[in-house]
PDB file of N, CA and C in Angstrom:
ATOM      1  N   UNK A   1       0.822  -1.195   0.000  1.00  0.00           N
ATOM      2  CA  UNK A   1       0.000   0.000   0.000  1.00  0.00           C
ATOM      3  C   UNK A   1       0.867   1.260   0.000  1.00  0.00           C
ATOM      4  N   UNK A   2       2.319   1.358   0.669  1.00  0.00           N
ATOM      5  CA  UNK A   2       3.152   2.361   0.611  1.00  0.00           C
ATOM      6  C   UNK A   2       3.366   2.704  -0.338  1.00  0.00           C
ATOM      7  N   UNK A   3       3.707   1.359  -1.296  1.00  0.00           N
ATOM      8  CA  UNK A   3       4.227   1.884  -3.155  1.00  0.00           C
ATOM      9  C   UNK A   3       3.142   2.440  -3.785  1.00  0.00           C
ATOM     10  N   UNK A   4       1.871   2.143  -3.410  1.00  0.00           N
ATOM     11  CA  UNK A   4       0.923   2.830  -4.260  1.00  0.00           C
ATOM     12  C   UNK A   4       0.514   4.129  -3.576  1.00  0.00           C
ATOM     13  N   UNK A   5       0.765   4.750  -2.477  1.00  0.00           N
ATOM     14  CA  UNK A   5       0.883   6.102  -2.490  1.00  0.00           C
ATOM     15  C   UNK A   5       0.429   6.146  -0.616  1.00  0.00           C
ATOM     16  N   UNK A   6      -0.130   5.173  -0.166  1.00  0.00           N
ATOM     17  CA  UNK A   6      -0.872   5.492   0.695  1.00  0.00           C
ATOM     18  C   UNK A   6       0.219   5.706   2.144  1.00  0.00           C
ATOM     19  N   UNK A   7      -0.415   6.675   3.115  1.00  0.00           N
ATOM     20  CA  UNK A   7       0.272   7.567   3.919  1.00  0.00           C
ATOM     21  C   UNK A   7       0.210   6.291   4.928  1.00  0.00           C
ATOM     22  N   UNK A   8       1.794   6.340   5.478  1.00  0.00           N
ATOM     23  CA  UNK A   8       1.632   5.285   6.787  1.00  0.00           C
ATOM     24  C   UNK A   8       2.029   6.118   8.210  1.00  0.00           C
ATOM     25  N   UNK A   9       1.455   6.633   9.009  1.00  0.00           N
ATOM     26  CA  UNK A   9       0.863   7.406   9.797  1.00  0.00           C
ATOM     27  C   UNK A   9       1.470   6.355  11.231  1.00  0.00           C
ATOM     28  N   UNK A  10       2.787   7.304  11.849  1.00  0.00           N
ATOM     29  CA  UNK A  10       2.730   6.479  13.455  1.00  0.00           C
ATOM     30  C   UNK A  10       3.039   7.916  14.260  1.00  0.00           C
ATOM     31  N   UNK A  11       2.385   7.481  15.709  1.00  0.00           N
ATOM     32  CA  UNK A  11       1.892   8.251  16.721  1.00  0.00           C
ATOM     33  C   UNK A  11       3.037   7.679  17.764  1.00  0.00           C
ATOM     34  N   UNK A  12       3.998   8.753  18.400  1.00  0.00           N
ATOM     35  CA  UNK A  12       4.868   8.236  19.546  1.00  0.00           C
ATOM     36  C   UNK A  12       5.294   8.895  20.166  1.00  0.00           C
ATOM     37  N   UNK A  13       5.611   8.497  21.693  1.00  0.00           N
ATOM     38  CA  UNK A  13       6.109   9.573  22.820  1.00  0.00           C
ATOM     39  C   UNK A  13       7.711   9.763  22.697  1.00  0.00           C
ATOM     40  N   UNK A  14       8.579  11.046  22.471  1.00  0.00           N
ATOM     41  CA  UNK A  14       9.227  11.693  22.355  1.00  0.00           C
ATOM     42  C   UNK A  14      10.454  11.033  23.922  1.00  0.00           C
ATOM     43  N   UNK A  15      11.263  10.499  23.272  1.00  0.00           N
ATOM     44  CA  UNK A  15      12.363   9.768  24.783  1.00  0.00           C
ATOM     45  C   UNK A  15      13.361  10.930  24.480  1.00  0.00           C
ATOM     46  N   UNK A  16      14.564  11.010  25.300  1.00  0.00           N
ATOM     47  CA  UNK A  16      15.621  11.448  25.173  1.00  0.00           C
ATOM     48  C   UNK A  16      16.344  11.652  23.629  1.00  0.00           C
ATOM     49  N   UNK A  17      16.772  12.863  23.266  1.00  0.00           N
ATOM     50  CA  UNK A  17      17.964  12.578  22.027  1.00  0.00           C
ATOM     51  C   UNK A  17      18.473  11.587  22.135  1.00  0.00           C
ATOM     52  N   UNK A  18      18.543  11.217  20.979  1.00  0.00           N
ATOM     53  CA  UNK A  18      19.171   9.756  20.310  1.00  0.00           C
ATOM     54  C   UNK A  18      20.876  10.425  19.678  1.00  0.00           C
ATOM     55  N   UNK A  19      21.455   9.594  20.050  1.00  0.00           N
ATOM     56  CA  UNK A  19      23.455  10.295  19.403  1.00  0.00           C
ATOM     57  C   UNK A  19      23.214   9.135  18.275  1.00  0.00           C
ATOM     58  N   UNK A  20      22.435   8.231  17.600  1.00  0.00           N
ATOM     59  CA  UNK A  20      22.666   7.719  16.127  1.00  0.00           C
ATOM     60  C   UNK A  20      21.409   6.997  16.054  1.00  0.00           C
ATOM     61  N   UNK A  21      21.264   6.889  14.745  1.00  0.00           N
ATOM     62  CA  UNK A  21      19.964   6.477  13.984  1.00  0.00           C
ATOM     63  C   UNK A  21      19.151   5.511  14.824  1.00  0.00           C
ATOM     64  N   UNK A  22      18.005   5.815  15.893  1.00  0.00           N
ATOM     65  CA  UNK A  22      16.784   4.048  16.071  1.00  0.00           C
ATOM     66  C   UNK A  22      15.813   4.363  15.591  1.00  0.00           C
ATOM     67  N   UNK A  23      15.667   3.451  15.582  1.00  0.00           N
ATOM     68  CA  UNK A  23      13.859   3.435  14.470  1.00  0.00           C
ATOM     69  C   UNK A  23      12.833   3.238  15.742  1.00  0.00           C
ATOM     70  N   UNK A  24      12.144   4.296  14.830  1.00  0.00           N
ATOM     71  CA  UNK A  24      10.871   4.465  15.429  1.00  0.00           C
ATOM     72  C   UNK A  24       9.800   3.963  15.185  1.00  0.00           C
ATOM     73  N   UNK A  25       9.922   3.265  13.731  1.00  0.00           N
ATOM     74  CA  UNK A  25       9.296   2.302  13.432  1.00  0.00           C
ATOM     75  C   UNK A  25      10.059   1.765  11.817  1.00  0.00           C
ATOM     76  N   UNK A  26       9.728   0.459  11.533  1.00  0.00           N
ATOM     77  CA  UNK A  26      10.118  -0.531  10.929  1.00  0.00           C
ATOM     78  C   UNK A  26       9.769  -1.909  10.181  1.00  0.00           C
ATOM     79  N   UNK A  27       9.835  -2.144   9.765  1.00  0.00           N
ATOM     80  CA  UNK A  27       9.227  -2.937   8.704  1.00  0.00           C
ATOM     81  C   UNK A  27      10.470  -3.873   7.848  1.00  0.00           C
ATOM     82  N   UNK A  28      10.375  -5.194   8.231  1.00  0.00           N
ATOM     83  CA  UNK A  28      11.445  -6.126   8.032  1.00  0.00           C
ATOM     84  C   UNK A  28      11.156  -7.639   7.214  1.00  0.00           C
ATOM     85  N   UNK A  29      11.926  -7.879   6.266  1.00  0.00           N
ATOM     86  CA  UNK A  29      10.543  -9.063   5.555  1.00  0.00           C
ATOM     87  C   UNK A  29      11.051 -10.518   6.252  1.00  0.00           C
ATOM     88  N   UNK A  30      10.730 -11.414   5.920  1.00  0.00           N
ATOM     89  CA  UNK A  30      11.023 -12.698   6.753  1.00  0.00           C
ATOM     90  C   UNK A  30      12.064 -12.707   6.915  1.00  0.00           C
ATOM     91  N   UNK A  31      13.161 -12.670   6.098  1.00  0.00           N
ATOM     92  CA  UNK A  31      15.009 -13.075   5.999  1.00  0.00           C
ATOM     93  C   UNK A  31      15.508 -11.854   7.003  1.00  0.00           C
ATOM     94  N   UNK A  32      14.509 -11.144   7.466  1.00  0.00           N
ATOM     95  CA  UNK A  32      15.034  -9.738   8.368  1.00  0.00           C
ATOM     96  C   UNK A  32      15.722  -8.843   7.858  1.00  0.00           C
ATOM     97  N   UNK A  33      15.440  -8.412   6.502  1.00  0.00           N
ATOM     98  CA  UNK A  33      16.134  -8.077   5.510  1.00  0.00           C
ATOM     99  C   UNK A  33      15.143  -6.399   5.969  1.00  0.00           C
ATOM    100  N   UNK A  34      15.693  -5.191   5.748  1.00  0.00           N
ATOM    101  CA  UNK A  34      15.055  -4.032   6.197  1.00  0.00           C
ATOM    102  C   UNK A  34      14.268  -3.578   5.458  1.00  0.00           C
ATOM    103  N   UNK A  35      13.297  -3.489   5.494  1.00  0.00           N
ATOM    104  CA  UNK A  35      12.264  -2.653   3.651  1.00  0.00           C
ATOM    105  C   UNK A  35      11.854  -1.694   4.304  1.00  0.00           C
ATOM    106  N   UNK A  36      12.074  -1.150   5.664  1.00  0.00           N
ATOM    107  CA  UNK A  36      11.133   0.182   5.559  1.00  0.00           C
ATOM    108  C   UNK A  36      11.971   0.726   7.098  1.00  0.00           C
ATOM    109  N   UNK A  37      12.378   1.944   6.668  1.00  0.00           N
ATOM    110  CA  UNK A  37      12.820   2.313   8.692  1.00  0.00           C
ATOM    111  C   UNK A  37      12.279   4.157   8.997  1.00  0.00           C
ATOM    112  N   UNK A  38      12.015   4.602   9.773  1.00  0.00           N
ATOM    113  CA  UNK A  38      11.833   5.729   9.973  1.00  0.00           C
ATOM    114  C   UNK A  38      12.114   6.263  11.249  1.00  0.00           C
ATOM    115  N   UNK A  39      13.289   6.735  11.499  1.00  0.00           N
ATOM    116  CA  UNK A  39      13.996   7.261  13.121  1.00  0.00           C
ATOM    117  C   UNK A  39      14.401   8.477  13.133  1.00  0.00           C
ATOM    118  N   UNK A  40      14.246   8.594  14.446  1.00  0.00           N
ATOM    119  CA  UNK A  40      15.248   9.646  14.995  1.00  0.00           C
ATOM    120  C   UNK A  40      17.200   9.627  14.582  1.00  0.00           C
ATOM    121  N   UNK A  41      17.418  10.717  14.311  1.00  0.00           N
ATOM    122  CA  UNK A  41      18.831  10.772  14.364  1.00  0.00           C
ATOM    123  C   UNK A  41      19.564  11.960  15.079  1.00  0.00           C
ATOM    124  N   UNK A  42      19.457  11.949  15.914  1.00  0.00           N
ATOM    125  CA  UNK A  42      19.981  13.455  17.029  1.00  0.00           C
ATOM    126  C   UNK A  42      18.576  14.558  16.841  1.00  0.00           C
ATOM    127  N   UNK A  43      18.914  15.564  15.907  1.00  0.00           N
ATOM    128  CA  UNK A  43      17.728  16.434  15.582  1.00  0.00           C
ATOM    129  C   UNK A  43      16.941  16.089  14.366  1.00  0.00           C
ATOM    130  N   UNK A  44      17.769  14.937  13.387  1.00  0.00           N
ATOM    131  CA  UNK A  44      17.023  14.971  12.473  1.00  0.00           C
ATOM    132  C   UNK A  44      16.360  13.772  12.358  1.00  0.00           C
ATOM    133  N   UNK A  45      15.371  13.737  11.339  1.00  0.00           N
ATOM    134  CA  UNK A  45      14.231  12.450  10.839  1.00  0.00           C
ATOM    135  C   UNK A  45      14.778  12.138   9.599  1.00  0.00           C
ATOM    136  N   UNK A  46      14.818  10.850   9.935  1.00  0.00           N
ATOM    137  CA  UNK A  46      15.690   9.483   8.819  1.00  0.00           C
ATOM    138  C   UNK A  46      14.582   8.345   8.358  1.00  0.00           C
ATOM    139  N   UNK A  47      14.655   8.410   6.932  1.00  0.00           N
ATOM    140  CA  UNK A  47      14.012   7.457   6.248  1.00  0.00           C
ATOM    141  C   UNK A  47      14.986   6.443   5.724  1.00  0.00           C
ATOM    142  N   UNK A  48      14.750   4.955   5.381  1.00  0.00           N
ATOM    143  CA  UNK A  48      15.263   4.195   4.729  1.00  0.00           C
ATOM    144  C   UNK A  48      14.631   3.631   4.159  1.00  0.00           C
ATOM    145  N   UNK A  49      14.596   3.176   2.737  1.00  0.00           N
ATOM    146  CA  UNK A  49      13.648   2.412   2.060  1.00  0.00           C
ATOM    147  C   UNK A  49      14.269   1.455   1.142  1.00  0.00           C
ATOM    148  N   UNK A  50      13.922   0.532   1.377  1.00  0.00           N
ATOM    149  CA  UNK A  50      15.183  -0.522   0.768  1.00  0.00           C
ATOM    150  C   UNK A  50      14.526  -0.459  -0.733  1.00  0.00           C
ATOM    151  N   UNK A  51      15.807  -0.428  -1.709  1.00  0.00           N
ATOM    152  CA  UNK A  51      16.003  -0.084  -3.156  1.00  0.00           C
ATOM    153  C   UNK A  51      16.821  -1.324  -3.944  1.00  0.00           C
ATOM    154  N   UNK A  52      16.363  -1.040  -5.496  1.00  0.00           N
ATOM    155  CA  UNK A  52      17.458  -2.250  -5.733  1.00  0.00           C
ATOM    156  C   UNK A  52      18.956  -1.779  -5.894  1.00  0.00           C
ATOM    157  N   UNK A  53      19.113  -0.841  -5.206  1.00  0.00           N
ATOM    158  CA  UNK A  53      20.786  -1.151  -5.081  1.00  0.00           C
ATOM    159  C   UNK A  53      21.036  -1.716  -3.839  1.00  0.00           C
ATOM    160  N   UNK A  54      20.618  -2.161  -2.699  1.00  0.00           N
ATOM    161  CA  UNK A  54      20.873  -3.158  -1.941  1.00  0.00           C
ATOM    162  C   UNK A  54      21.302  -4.573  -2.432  1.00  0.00           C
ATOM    163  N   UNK A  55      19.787  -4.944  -3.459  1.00  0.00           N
ATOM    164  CA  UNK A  55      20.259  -5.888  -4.018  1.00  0.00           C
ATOM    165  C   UNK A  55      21.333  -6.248  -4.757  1.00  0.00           C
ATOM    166  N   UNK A  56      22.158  -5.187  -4.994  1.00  0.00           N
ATOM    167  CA  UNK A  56      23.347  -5.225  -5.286  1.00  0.00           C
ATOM    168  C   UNK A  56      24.626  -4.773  -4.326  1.00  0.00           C
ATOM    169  N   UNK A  57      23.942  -4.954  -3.235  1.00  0.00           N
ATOM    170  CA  UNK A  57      24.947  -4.861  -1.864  1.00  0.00           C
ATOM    171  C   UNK A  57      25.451  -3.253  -1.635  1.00  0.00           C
ATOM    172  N   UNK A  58      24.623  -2.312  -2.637  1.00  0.00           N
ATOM    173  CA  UNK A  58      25.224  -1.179  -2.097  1.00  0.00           C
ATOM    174  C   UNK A  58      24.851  -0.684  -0.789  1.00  0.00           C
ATOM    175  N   UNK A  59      25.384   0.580  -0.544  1.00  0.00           N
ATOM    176  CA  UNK A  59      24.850   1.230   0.900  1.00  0.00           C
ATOM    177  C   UNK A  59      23.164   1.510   0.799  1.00  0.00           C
ATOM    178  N   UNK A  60      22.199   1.193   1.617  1.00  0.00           N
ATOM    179  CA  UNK A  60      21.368   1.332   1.558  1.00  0.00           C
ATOM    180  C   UNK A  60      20.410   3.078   1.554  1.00  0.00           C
ATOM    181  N   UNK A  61      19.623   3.389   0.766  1.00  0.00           N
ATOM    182  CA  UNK A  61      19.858   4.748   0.500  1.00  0.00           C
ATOM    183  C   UNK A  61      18.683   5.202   2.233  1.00  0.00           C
ATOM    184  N   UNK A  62      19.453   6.599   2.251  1.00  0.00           N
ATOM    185  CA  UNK A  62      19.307   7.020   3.461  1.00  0.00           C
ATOM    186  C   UNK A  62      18.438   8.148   3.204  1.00  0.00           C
ATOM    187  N   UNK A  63      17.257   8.571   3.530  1.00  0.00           N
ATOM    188  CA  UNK A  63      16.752   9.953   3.159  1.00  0.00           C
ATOM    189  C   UNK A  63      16.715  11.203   4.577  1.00  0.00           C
ATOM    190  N   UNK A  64      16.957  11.905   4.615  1.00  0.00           N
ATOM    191  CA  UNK A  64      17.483  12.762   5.971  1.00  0.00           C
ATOM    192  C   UNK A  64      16.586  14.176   6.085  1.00  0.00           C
ATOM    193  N   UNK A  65      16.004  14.552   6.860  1.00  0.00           N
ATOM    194  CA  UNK A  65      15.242  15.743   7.213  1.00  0.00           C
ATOM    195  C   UNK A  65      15.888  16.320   8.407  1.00  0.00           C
ATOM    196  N   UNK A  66      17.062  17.063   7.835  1.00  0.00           N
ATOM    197  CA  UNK A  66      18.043  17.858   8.904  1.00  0.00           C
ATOM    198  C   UNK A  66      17.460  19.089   9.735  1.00  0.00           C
ATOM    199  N   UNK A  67      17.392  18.401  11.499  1.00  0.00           N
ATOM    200  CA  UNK A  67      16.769  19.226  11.862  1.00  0.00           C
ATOM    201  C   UNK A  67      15.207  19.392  12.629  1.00  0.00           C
ATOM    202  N   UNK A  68      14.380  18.198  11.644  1.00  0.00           N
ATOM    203  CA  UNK A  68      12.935  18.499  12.149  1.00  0.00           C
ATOM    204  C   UNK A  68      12.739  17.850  13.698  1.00  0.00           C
ATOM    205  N   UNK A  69      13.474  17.758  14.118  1.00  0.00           N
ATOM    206  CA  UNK A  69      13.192  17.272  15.379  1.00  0.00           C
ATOM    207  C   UNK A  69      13.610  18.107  16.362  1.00  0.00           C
ATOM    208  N   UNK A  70      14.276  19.500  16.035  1.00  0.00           N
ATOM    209  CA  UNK A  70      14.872  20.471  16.914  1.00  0.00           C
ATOM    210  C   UNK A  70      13.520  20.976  17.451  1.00  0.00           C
ATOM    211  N   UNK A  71      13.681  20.890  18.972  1.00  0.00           N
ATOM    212  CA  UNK A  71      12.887  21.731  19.990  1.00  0.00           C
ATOM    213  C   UNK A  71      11.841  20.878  20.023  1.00  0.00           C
ATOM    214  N   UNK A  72      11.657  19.295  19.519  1.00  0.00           N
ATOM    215  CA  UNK A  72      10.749  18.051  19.917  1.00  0.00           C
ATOM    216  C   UNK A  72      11.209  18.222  21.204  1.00  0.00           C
ATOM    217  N   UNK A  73      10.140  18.450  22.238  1.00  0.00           N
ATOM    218  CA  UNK A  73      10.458  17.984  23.545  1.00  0.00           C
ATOM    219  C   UNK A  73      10.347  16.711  24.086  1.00  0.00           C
ATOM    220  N   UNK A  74      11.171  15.920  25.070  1.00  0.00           N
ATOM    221  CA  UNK A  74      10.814  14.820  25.368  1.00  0.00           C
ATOM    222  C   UNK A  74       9.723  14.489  26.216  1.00  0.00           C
ATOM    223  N   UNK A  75       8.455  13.590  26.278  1.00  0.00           N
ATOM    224  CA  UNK A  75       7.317  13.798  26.549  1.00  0.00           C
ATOM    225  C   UNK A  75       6.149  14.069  25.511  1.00  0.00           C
ATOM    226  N   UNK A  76       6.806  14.687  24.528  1.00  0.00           N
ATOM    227  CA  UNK A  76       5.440  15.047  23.347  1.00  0.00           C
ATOM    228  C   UNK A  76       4.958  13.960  22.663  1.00  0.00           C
ATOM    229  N   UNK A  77       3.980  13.923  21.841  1.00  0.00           N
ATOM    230  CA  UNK A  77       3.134  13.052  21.322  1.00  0.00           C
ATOM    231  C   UNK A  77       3.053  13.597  19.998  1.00  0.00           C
ATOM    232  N   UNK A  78       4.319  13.368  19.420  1.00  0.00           N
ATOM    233  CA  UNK A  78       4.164  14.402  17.700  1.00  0.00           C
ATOM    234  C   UNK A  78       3.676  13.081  16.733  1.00  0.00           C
ATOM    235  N   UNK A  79       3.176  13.293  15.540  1.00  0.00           N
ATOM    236  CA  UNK A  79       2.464  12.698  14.318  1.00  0.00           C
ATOM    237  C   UNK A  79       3.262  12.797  13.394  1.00  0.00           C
ATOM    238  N   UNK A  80       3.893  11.692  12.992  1.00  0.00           N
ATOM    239  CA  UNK A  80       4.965  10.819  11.970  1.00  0.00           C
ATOM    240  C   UNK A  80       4.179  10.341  11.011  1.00  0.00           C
ATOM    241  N   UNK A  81       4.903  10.756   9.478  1.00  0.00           N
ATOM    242  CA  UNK A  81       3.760  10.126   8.242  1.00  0.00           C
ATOM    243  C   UNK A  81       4.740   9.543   7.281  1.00  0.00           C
ATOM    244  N   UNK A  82       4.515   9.145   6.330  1.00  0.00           N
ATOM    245  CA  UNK A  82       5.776   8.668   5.322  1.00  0.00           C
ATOM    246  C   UNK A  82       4.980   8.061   4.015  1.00  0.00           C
ATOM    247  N   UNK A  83       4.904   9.014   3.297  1.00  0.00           N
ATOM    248  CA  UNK A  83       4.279   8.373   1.571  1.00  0.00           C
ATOM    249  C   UNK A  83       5.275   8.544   1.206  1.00  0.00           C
ATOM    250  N   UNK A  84       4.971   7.652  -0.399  1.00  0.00           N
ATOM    251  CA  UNK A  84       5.644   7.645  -1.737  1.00  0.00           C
ATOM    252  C   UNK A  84       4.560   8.680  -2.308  1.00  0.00           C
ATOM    253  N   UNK A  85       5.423   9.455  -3.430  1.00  0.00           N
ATOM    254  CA  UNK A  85       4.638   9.738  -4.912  1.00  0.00           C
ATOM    255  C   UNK A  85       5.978   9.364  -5.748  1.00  0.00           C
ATOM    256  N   UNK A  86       5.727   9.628  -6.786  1.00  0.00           N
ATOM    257  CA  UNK A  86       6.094   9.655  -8.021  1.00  0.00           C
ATOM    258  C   UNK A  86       7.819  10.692  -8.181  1.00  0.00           C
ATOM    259  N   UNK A  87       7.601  11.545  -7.520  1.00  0.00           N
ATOM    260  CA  UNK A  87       8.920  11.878  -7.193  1.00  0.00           C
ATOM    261  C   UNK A  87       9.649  12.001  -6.231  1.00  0.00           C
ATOM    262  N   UNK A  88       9.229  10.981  -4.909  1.00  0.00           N
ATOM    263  CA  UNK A  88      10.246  10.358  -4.029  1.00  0.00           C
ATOM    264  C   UNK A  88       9.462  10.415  -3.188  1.00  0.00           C
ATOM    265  N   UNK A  89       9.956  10.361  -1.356  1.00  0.00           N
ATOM    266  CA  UNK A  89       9.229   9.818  -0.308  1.00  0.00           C
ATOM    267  C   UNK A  89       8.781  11.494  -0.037  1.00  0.00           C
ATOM    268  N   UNK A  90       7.707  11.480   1.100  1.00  0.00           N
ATOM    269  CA  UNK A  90       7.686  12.715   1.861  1.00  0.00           C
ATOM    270  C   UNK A  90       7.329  12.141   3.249  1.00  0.00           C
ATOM    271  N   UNK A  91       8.102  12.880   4.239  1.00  0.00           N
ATOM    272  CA  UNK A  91       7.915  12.742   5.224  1.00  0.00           C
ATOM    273  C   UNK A  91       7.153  14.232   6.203  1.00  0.00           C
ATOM    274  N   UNK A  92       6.346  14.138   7.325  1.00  0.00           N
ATOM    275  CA  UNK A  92       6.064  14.787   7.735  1.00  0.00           C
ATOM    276  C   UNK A  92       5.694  14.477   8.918  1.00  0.00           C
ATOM    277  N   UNK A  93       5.796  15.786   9.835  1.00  0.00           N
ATOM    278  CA  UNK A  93       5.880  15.569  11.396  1.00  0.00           C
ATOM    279  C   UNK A  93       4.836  16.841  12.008  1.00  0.00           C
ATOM    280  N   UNK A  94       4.161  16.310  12.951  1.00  0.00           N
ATOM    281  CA  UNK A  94       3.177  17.291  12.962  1.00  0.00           C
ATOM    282  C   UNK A  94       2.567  18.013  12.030  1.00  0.00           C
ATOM    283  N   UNK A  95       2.714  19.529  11.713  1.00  0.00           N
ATOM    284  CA  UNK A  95       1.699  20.170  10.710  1.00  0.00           C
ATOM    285  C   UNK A  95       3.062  20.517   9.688  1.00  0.00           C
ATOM    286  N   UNK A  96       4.394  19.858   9.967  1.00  0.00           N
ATOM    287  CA  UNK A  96       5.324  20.439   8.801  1.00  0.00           C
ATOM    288  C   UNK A  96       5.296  19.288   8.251  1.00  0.00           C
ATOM    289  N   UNK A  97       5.893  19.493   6.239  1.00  0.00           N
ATOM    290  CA  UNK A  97       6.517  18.466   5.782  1.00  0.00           C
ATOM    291  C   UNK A  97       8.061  18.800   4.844  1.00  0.00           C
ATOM    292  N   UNK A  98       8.319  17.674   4.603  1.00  0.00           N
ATOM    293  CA  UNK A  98       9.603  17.768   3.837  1.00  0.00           C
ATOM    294  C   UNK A  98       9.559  16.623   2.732  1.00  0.00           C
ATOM    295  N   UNK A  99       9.052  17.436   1.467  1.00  0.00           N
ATOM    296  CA  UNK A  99       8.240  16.573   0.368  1.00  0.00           C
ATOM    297  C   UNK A  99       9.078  17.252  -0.837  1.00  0.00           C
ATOM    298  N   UNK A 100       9.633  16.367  -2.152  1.00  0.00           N
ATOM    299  CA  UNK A 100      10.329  15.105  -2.365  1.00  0.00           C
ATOM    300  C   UNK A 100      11.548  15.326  -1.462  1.00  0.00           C
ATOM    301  N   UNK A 101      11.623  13.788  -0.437  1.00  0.00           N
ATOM    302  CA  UNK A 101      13.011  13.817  -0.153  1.00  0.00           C
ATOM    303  C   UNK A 101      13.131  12.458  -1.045  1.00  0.00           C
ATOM    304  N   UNK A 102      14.087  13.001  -1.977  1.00  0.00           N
ATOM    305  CA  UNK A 102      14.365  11.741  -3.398  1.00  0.00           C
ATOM    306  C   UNK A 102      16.207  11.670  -3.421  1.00  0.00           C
ATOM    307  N   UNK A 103      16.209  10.212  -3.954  1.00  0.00           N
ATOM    308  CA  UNK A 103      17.315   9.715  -3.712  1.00  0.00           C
ATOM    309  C   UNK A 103      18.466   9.710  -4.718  1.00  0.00           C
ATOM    310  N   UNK A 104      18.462  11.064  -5.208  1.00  0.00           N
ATOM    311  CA  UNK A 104      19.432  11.590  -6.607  1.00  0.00           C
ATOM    312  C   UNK A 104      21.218  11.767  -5.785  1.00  0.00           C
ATOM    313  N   UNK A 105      22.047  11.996  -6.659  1.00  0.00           N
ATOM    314  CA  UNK A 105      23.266  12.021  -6.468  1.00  0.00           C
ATOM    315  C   UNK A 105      23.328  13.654  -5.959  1.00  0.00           C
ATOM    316  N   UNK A 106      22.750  14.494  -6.535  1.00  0.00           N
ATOM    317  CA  UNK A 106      23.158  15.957  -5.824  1.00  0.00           C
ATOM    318  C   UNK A 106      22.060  15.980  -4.786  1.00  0.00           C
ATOM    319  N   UNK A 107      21.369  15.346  -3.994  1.00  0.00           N
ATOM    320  CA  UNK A 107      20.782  15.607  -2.679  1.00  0.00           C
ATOM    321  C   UNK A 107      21.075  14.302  -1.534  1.00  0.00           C
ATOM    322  N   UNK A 108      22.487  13.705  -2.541  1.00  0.00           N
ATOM    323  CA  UNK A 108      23.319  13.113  -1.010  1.00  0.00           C
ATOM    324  C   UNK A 108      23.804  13.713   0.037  1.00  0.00           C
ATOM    325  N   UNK A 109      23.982  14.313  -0.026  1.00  0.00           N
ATOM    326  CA  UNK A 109      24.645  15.919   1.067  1.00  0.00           C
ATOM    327  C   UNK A 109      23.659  16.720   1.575  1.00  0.00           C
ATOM    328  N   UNK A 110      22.288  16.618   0.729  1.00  0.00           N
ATOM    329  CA  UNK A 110      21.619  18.044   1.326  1.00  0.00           C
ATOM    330  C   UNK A 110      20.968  17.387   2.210  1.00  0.00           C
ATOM    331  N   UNK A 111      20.400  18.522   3.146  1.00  0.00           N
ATOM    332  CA  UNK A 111      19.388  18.180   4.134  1.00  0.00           C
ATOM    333  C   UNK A 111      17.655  18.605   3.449  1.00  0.00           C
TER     334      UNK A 111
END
């Protein structure tokens, strides 16, 4: 339902800064192989969506929203979303979003 567009929507209480990537939620197929991750990374929100360059053992592509988690207090109850369209993932947190974060060679670096 993700590939065909539809919004996957998780609700969670806000712990301590995280110093490297946990998922906040996840999605793993039988072989425990990763197809879907969405975490905290210090201030920012991290997508992973497994691609076929895995299947070719590359680094798995990382999508990064530098930042949206600055001034999340711990205790809050913020609203996590994550579609596909047609020109890459969008993620959004509360009433902001950060829509296409797409997995091109000049937005390896950007936030």
């Amino acid at each position: 339902m993700l590939l065909a567009g539809t919004a996957l929507n998780v609700r969670a209480v806000v712990g301590p800064r995280t110093e490297w990537l946990a998922p906040l939620f996840s999605i793993c197929d039988s072989e425990r192989r990763e197809i879907l991750l969405v975490g905290p990374d210090r201030d920012d929100l991290v997508l992973h969506a497994r691609s076929r360059a895995e299947d070719l053992l590359l680094r798995p592509t990382e999508l990064r929203w530098c930042g949206a988690l600055a001034g999340v207090a711990p205790g809050g109850f913020p609203a996590v979303s994550v579609r596909r369209e047609a020109t890459g993932y969008c993620l959004s947190l509360n009433e902001r979003e950060r829509c296409p974060l797409a997995s091109t060679a000049g937005r390896a670096w950007a936030c």
